[in-house]
C-alpha atoms as a PDB file:
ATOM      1  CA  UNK A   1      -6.107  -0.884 -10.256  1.00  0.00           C
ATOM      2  CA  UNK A   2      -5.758   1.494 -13.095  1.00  0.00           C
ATOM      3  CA  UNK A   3      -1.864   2.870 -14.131  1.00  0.00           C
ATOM      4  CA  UNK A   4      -1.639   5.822 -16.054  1.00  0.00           C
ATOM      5  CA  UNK A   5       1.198   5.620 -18.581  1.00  0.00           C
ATOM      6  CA  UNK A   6       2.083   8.948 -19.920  1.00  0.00           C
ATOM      7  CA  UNK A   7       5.313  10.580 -21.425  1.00  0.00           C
ATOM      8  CA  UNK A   8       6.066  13.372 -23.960  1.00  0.00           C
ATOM      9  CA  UNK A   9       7.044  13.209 -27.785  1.00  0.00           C
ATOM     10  CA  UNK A  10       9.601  10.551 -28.628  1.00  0.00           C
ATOM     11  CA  UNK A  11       9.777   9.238 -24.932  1.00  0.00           C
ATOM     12  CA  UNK A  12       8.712   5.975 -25.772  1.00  0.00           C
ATOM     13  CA  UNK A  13       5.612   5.807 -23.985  1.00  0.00           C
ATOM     14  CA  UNK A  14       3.300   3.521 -26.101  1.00  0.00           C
ATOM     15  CA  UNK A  15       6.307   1.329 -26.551  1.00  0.00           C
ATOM     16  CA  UNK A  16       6.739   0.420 -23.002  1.00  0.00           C
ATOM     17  CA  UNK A  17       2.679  -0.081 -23.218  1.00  0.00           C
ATOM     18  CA  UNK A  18       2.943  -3.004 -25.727  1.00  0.00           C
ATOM     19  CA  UNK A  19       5.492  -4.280 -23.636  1.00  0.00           C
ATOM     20  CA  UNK A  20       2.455  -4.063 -20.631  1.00  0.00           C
ATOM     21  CA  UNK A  21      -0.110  -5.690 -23.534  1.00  0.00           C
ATOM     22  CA  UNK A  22       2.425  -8.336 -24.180  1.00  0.00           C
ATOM     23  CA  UNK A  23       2.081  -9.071 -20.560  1.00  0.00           C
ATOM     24  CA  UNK A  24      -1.419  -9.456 -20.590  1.00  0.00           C
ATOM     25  CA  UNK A  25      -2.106  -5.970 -19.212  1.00  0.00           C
ATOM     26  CA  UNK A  26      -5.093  -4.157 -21.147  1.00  0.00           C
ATOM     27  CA  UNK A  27      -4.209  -0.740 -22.741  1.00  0.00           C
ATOM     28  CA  UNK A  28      -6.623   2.056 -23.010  1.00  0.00           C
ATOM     29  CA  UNK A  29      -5.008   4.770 -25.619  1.00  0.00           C
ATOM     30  CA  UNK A  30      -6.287   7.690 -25.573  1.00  0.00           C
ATOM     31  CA  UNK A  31      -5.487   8.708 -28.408  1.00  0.00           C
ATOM     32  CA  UNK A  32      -6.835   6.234 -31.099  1.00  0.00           C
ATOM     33  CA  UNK A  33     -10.254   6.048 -28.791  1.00  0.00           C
ATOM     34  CA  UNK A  34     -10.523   9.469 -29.008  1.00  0.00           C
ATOM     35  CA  UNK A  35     -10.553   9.576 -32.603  1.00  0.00           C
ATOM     36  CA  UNK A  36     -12.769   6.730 -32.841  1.00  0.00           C
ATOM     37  CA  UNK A  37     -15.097   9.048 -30.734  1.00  0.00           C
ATOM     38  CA  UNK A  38     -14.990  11.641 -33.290  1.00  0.00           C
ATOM     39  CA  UNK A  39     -16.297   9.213 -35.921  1.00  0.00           C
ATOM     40  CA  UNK A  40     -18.966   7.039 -33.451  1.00  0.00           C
ATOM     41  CA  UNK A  41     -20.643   9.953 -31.133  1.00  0.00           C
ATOM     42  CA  UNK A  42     -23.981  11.217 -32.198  1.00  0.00           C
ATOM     43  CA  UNK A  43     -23.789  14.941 -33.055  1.00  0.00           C
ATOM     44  CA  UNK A  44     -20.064  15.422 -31.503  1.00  0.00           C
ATOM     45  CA  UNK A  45     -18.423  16.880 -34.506  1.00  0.00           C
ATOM     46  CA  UNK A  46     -21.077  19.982 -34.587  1.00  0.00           C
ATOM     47  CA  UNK A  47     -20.690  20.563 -31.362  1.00  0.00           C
ATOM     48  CA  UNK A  48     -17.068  20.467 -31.704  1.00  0.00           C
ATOM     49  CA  UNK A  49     -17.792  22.937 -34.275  1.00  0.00           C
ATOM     50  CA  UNK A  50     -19.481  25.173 -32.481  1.00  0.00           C
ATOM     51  CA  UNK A  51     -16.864  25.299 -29.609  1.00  0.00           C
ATOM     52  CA  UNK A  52     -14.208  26.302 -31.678  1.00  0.00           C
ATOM     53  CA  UNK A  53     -16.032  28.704 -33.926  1.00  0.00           C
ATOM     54  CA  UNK A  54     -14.829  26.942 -37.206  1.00  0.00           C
ATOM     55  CA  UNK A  55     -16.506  24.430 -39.882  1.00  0.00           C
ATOM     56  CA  UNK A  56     -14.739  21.819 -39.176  1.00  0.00           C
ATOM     57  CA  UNK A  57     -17.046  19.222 -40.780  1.00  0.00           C
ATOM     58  CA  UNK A  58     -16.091  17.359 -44.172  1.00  0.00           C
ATOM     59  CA  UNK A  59     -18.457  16.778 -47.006  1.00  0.00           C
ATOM     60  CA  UNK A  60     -19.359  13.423 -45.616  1.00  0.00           C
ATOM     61  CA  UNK A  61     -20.443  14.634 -42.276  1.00  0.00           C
ATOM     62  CA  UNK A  62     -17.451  13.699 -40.144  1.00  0.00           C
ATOM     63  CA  UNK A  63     -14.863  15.654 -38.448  1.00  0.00           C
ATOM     64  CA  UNK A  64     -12.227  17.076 -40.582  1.00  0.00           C
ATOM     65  CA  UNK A  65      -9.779  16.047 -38.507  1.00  0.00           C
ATOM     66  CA  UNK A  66      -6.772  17.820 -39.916  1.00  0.00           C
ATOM     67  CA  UNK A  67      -8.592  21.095 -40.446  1.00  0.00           C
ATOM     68  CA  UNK A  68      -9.573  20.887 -36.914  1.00  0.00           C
ATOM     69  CA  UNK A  69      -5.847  20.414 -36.314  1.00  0.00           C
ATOM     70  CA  UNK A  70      -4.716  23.427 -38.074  1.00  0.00           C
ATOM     71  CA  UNK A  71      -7.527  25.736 -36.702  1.00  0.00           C
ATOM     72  CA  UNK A  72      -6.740  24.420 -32.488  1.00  0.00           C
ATOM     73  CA  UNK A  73      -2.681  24.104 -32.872  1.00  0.00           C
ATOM     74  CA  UNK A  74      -1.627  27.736 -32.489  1.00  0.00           C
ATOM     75  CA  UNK A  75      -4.857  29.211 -30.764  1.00  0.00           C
ATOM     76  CA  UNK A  76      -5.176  28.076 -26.805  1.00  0.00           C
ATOM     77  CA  UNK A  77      -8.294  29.356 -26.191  1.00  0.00           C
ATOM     78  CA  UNK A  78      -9.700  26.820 -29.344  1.00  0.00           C
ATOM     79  CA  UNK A  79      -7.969  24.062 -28.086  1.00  0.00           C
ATOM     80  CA  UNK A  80      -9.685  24.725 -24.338  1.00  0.00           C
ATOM     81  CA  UNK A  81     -12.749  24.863 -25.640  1.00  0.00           C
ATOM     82  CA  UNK A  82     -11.888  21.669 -27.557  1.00  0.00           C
ATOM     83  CA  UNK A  83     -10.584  19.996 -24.599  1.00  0.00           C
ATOM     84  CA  UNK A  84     -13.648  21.347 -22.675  1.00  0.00           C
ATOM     85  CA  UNK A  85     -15.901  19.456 -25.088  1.00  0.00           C
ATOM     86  CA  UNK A  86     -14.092  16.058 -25.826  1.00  0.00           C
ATOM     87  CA  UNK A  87     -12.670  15.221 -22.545  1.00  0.00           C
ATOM     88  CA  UNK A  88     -15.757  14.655 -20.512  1.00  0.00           C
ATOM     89  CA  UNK A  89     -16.510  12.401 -23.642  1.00  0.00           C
ATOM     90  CA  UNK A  90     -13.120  10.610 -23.179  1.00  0.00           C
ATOM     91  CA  UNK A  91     -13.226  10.020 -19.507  1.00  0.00           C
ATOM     92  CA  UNK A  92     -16.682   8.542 -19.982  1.00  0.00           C
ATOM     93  CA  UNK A  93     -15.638   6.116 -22.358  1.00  0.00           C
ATOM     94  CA  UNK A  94     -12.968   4.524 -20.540  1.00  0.00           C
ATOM     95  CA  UNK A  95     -15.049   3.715 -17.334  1.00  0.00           C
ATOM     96  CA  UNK A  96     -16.678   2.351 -19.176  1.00  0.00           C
ATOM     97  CA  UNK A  97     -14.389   0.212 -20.938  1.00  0.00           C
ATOM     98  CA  UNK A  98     -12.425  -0.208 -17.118  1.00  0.00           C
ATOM     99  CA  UNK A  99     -15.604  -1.772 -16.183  1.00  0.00           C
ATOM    100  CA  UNK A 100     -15.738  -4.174 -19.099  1.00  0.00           C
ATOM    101  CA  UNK A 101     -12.764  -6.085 -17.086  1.00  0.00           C
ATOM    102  CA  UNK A 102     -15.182  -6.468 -14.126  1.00  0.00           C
ATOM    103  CA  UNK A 103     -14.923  -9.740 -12.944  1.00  0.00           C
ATOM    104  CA  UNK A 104     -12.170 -10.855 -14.899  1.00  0.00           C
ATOM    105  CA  UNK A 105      -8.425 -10.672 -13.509  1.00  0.00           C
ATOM    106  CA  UNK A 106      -5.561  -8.874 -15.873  1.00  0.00           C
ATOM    107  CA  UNK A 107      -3.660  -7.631 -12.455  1.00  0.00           C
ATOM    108  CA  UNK A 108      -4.459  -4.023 -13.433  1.00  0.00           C
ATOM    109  CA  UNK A 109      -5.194  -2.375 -16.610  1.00  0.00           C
ATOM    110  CA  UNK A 110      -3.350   1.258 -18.535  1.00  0.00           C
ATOM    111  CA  UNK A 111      -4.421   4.313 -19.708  1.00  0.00           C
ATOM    112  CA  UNK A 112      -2.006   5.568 -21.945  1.00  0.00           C
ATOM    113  CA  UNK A 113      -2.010   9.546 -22.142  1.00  0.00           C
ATOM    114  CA  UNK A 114       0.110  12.062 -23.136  1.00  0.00           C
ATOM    115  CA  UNK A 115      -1.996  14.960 -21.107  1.00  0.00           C
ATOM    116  CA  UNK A 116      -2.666  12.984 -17.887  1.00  0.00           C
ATOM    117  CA  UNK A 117      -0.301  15.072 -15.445  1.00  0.00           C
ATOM    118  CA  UNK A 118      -1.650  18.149 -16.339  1.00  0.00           C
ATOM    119  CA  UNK A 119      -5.947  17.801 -16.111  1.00  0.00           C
ATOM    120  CA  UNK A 120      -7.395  17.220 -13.008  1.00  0.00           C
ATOM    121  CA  UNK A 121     -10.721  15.374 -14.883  1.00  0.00           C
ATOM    122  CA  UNK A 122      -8.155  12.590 -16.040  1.00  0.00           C
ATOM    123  CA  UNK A 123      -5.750  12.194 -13.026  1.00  0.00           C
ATOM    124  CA  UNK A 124      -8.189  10.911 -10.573  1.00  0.00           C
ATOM    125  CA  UNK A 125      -8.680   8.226 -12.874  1.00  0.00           C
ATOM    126  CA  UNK A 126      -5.084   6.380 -11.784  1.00  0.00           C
ATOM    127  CA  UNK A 127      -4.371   4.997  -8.834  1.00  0.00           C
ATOM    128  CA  UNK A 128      -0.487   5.170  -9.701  1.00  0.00           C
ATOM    129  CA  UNK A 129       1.254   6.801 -12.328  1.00  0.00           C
ATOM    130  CA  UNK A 130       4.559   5.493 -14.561  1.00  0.00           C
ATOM    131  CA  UNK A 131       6.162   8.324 -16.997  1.00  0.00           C
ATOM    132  CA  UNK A 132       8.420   7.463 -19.429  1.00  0.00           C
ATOM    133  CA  UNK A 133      11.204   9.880 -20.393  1.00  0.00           C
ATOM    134  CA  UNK A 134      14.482  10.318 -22.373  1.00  0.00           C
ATOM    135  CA  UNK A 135      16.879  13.297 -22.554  1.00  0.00           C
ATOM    136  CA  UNK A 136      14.941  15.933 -24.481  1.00  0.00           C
ATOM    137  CA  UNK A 137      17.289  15.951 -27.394  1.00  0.00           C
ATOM    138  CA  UNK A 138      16.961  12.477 -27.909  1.00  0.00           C
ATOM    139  CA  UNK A 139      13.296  12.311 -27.732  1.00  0.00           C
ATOM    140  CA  UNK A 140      13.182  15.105 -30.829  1.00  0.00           C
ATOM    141  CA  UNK A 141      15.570  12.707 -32.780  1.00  0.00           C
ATOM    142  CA  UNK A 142      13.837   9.691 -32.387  1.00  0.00           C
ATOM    143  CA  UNK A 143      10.053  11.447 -33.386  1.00  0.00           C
ATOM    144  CA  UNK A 144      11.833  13.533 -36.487  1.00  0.00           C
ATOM    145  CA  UNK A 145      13.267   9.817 -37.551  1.00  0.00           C
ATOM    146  CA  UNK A 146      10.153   8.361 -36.956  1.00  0.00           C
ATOM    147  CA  UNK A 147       7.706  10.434 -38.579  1.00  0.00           C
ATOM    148  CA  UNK A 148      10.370  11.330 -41.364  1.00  0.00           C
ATOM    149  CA  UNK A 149      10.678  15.028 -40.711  1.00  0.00           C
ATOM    150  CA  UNK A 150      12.931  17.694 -39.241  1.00  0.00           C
ATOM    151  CA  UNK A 151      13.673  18.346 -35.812  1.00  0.00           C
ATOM    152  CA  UNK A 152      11.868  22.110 -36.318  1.00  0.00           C
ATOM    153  CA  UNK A 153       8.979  20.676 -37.123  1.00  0.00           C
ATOM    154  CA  UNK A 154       8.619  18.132 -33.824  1.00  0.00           C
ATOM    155  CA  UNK A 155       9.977  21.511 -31.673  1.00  0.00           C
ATOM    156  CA  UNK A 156       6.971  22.645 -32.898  1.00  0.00           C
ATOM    157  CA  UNK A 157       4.465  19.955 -32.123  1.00  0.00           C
ATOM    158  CA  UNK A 158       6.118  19.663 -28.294  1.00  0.00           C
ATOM    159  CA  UNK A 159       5.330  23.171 -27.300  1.00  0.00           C
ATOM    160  CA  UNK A 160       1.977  21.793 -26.251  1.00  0.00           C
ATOM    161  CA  UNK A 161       3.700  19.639 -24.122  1.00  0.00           C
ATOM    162  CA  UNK A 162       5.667  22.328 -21.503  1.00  0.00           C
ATOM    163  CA  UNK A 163       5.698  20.114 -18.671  1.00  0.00           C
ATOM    164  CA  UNK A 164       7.049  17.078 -19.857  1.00  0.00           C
ATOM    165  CA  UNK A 165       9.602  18.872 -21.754  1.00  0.00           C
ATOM    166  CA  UNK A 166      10.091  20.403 -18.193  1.00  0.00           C
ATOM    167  CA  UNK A 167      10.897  16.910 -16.891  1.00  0.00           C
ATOM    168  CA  UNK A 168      12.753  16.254 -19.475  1.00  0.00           C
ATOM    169  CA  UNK A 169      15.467  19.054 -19.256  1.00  0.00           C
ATOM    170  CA  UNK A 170      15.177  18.452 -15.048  1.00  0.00           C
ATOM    171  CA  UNK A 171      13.588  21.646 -14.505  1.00  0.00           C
ATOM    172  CA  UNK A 172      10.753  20.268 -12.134  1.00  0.00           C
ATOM    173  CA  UNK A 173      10.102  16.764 -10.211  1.00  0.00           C
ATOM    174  CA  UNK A 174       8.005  14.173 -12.086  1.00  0.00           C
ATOM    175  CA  UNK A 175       5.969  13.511  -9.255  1.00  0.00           C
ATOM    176  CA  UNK A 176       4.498  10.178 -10.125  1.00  0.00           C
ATOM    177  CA  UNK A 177       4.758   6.420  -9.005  1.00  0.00           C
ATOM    178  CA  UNK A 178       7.168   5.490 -11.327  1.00  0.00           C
ATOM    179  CA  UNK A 179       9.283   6.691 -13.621  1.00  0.00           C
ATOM    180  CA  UNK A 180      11.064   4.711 -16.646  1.00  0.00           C
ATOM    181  CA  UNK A 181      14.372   6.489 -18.409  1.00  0.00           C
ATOM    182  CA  UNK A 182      14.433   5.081 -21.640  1.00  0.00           C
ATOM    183  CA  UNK A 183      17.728   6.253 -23.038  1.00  0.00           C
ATOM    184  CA  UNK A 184      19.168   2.844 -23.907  1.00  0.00           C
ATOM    185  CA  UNK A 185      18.226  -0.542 -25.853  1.00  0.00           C
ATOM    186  CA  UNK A 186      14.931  -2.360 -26.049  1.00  0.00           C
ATOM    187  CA  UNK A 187      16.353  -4.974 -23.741  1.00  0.00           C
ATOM    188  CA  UNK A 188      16.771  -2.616 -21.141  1.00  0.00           C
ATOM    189  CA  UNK A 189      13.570  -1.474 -21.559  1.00  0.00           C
ATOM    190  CA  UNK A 190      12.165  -4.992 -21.313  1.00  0.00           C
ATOM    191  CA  UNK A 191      13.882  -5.254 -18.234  1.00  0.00           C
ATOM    192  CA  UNK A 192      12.578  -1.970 -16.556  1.00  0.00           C
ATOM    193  CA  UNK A 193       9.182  -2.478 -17.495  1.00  0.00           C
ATOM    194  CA  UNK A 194       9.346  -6.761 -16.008  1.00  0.00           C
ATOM    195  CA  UNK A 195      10.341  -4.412 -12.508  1.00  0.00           C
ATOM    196  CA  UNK A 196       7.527  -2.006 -12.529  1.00  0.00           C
ATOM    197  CA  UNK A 197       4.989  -5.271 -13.878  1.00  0.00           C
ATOM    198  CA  UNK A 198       5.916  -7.171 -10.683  1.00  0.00           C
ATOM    199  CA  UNK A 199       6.074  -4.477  -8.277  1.00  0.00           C
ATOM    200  CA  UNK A 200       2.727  -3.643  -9.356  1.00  0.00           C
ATOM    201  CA  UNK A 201       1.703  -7.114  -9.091  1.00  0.00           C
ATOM    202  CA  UNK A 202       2.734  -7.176  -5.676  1.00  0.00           C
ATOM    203  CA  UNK A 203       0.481  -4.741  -4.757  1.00  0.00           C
END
């Protein structure tokens, strides 16, 4: 079984998922693999180039990561055709590391993603679904004190996330499996995650 693990900025998400690894659960995050995808897929950063009509290619031949940042983060239509390329990509790559646990027994195993609720190409990949939240004010406070910068600037970098902010400020259902509320200590947390670990179990 496969549990999607997603939550916006500041929720706490890839926290509860090393409390999961520390379990023995395996963790698939999105995130780093898809960087390391960028770096280890024949040809991807031209194409990437291509979709979003910019250079983004360094001197060395890799991606330019942060210029590809800066050229997708306030244009949507980029950052489809981004998506459009790199996902397929992504979704490959973890079957393919799912099916590296064949045979073997870790209960279940994660995908940790912020973007899961919203694309249809990821969601099927689950067969439940945990999101971990906090009060939205309290997610921007822990990611400004975390990545030493204001609270403008991590407004900023949620406005790509609309629907978990959503959640967040109770303006729509969460509609998944599970859902953690991580407003309180790392204990606490510990202790909601041990629930959701055996329930899971269980199943």
């Amino acid at each position: 079984m496969t549990l999607a693990v997603t939550g916006g900025i500041g929720s706490g998400k890839s926290l509860v998922c090393s409390m999961f690894r520390d379990r023995g659960i395996p963790v698939y995050d999105s995130d780093s693999r898809t960087k390391g995808l960028y770096d280890s897929v024949p040809g991807l950063a031209e194409e990437i180039s291509r979709a979003v009509g910019q250079d983004v290619i360094s001197a060395d031949g890799r991606l330019d990561r942060s210029r590809l940042s800066s050229v997708v983060f306030s244009d949507p239509d980029r950052l489809k055709a981004l998506e459009a390329v790199v996902h397929p990509y992504v979704r490959q790559d973890f079957l393919q590391w799912r099916d590296s646990f064949s045979g073997t027994d870790p209960g279940f195993v994660i995908i940790e993603s912020a973007i899961i609720l919203e694309k249809p190409l990821f969601r099927d990949l689950a067969d439940m679904t945990l999101l971990v939240d906090a009060p939205l004010q309290l997610r921007i406070s822990r990611a400004a004190a975390r990545d030493h910068t204001d609270d403008s600037h991590i407004k900023d970098r949620m406005r790509s996330q609309k629907l978990l902010n959503d959640i967040s400020e109770g303006k729509t259902g969460a509609g998944t499996d599970y859902v953690i509320i991580n407003d309180g200590s790392v204990a606490d947390l510990e202790l909601k995650v041990d629930k959701i670990y055996d329930d899971i179990l269980k199943k």
